[in-house]
C-alpha atoms as a PDB file:
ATOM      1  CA  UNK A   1     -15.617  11.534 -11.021  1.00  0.00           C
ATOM      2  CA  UNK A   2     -11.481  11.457 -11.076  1.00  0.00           C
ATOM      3  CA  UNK A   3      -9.855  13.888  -9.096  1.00  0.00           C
ATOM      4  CA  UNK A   4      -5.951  14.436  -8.765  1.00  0.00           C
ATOM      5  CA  UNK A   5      -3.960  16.198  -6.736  1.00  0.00           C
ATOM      6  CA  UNK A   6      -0.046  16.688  -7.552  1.00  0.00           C
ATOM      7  CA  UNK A   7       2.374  16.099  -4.967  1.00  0.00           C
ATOM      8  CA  UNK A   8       5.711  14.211  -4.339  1.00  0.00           C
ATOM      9  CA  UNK A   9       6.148  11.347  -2.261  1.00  0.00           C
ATOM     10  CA  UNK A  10       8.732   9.978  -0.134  1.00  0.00           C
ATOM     11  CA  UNK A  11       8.125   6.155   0.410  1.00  0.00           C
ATOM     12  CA  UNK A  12       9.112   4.201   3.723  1.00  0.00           C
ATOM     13  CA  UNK A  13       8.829   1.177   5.243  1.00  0.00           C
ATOM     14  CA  UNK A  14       8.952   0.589   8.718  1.00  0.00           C
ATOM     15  CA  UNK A  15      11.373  -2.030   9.274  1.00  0.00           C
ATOM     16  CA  UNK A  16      14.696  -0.721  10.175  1.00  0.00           C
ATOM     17  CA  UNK A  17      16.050   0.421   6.359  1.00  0.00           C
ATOM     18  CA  UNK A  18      16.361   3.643   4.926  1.00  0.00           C
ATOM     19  CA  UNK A  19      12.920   5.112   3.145  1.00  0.00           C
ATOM     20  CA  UNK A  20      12.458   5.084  -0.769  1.00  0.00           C
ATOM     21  CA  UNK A  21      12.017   7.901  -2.637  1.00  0.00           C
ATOM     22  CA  UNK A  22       9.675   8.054  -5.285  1.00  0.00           C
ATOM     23  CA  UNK A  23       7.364  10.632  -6.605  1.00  0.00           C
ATOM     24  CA  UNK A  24       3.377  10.630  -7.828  1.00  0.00           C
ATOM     25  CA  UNK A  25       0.139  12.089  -7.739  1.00  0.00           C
ATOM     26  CA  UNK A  26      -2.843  11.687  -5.710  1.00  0.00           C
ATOM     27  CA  UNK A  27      -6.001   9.505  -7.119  1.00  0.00           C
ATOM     28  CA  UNK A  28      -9.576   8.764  -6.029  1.00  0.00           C
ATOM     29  CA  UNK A  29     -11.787   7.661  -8.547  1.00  0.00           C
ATOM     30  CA  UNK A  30     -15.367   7.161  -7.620  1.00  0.00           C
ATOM     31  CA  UNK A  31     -16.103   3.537  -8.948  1.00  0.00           C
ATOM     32  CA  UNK A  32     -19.161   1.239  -8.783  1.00  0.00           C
ATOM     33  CA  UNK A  33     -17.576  -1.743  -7.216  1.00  0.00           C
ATOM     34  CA  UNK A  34     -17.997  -2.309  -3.020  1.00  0.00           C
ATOM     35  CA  UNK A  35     -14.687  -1.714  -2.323  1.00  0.00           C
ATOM     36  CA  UNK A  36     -15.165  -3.095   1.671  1.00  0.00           C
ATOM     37  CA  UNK A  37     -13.627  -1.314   4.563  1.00  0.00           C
ATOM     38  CA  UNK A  38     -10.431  -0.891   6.095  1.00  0.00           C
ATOM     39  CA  UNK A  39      -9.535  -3.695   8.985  1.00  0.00           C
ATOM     40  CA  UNK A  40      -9.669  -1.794  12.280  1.00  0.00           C
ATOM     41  CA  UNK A  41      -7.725  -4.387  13.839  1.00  0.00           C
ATOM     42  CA  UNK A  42      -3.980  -3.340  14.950  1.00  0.00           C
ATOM     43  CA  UNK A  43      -2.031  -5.531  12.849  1.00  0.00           C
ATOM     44  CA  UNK A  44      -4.460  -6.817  11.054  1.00  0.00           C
ATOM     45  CA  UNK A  45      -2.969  -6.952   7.374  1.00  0.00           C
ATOM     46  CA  UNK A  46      -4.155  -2.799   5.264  1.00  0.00           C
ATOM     47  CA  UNK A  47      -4.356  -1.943   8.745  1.00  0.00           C
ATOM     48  CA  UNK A  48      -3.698   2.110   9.420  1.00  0.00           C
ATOM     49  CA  UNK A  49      -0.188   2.933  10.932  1.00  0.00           C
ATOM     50  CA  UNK A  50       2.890   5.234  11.341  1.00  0.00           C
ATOM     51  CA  UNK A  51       4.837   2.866  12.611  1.00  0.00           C
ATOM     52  CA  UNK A  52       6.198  -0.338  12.290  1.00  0.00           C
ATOM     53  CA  UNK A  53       5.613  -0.969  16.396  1.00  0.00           C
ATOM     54  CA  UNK A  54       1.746  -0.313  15.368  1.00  0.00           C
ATOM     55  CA  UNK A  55       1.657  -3.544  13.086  1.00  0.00           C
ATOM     56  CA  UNK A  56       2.640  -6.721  15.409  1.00  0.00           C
ATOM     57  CA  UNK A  57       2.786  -9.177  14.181  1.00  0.00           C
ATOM     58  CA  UNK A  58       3.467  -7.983  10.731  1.00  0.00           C
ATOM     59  CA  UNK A  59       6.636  -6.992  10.190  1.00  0.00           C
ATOM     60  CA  UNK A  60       6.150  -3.736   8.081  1.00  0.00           C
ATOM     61  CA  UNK A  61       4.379  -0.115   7.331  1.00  0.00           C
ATOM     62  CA  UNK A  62       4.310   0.690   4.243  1.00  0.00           C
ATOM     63  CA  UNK A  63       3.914   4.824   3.777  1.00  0.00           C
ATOM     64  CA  UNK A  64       4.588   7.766   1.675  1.00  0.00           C
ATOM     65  CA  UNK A  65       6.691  10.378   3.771  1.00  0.00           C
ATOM     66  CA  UNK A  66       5.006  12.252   6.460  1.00  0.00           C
ATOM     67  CA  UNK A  67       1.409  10.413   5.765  1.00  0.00           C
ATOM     68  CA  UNK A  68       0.255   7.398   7.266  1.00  0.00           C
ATOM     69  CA  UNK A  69       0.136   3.901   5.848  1.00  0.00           C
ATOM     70  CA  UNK A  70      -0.900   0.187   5.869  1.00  0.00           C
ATOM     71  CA  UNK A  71       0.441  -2.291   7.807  1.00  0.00           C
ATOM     72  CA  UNK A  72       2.172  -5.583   5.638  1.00  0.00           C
ATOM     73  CA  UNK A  73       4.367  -8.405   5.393  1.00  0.00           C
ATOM     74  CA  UNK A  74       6.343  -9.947   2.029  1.00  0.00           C
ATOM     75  CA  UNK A  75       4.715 -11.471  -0.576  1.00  0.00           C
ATOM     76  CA  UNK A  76       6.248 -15.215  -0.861  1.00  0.00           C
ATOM     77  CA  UNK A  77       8.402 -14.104  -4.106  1.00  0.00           C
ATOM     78  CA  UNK A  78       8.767 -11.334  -6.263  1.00  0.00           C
ATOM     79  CA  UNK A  79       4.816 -11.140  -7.365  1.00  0.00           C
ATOM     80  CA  UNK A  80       3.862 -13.981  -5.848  1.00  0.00           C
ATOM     81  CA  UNK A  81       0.976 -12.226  -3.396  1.00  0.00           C
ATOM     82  CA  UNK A  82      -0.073 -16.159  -2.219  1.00  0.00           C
ATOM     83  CA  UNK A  83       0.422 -14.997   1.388  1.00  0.00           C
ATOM     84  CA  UNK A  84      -1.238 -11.917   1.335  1.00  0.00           C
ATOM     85  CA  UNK A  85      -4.869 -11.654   3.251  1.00  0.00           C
ATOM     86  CA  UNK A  86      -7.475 -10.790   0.433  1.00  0.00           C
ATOM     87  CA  UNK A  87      -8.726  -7.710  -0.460  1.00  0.00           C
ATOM     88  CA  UNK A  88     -11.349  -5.961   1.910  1.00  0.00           C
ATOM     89  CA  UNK A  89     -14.121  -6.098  -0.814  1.00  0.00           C
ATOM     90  CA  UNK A  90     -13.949  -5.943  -4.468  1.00  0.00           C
ATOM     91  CA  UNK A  91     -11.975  -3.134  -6.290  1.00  0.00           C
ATOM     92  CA  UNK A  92      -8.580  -3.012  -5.432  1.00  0.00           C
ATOM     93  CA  UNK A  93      -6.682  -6.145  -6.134  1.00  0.00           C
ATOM     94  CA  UNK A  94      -3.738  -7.910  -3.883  1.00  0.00           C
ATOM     95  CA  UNK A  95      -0.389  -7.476  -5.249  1.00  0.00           C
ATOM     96  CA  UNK A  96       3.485  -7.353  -4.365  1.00  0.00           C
ATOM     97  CA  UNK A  97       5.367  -3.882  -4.387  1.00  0.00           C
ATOM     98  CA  UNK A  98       8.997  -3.227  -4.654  1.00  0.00           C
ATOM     99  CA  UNK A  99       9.748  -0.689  -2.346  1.00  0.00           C
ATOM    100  CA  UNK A 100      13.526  -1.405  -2.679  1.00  0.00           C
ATOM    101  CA  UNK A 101      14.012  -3.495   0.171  1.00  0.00           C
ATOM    102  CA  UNK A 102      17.468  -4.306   0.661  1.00  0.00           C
ATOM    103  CA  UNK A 103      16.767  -7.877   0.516  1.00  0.00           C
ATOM    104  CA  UNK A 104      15.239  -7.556  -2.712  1.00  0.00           C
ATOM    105  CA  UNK A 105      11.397  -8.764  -1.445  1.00  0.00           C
ATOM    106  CA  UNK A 106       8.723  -7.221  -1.993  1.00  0.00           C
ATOM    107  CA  UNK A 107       5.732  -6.669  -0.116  1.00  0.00           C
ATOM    108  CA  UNK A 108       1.816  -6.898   0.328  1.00  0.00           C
ATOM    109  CA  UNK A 109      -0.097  -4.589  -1.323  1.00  0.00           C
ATOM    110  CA  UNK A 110      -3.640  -3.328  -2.486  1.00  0.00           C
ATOM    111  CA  UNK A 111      -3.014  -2.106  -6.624  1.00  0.00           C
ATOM    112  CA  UNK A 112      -5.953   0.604  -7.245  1.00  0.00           C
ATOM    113  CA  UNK A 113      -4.779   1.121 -10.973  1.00  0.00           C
ATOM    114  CA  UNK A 114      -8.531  -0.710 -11.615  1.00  0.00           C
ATOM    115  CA  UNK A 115     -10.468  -0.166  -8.740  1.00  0.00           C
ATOM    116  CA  UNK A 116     -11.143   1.612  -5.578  1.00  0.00           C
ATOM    117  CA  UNK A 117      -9.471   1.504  -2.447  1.00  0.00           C
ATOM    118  CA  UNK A 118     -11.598   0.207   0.411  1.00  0.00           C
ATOM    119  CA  UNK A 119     -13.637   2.978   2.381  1.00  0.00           C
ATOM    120  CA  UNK A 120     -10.795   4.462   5.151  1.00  0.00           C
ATOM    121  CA  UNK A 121      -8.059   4.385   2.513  1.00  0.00           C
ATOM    122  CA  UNK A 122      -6.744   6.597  -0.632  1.00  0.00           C
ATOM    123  CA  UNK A 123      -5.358   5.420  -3.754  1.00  0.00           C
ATOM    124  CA  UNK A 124      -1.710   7.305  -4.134  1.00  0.00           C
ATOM    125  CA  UNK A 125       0.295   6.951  -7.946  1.00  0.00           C
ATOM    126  CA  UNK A 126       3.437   6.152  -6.890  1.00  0.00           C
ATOM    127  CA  UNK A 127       6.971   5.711  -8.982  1.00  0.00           C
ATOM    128  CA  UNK A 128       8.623   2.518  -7.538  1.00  0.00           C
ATOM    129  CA  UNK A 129      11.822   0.913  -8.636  1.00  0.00           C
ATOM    130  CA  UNK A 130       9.870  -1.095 -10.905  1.00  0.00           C
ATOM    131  CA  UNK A 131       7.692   1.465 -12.862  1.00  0.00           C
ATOM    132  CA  UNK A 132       4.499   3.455 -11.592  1.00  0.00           C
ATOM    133  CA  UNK A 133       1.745   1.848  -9.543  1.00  0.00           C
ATOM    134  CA  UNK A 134      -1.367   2.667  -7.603  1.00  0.00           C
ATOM    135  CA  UNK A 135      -1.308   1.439  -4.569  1.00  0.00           C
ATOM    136  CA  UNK A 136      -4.123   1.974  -1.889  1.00  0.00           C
ATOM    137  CA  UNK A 137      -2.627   3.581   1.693  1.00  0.00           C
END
């Protein structure tokens, strides 16, 4: 079953720099793939936060306006996700996002476009500066 729900989004990053704006809608889709579940850990990498303080050592939060998010860090290079911890289970897969860092990187991130989020998170379309993604928050 697909459900969406239409909103706009406001992304930020925790990290000192202005937020992002971009705009999207709201998907879950109810696949058959373990998805695994959200680290519990503070700071553990697609760990919950609001803040950058919440995420030590990692140096970001990645979140839409006024919703929380997942704690990160950057990927190595533009889409180069080497450094990124592996995904929880098996349906969303690890990728870089351009959030429009001043510094051009990008950062760790959890693409739903062809899976499910693991269980504690929601899978959010979001318009980026590079195109549209899903990404798992």
């Amino acid at each position: 079953m697909l459900r969406r729900a239409h909103r706009t989004l406001a992304l930020a990053v925790g990290v000192g720099c202005g937020p992002a704006v971009v705009t999207g809608e709201a998907d879950t889709t109810d696949g058959a793939d373990d998805p695994g579940e959200r680290p519990q850990a503070p700071g553990s990498m697609y760990s919950a936060c609001s803040a950058v303080s919440e995420c030590a050592p990692l140096e970001f939060c990645v979140f839409p306006s006024r919703e929380g998010g997942y704690c990160g860090s950057a990927c190595v290079a533009t889409e180069d996700a080497s450094n990124c911890a592996p995904a929880p289970g098996d349906g969303a897969e690890v990728s870089c996002l351009d959030i429009g860092l001043p510094d051009a990187r990008w950062v760790c991130a959890l693409d739903c476009g062809a899976g499910s989020c693991p269980t504690g998170m929601r899978c959010e379309a979001i318009a980026t500066p590079d195109g549209q993604r899903d990404i798992c928050f």
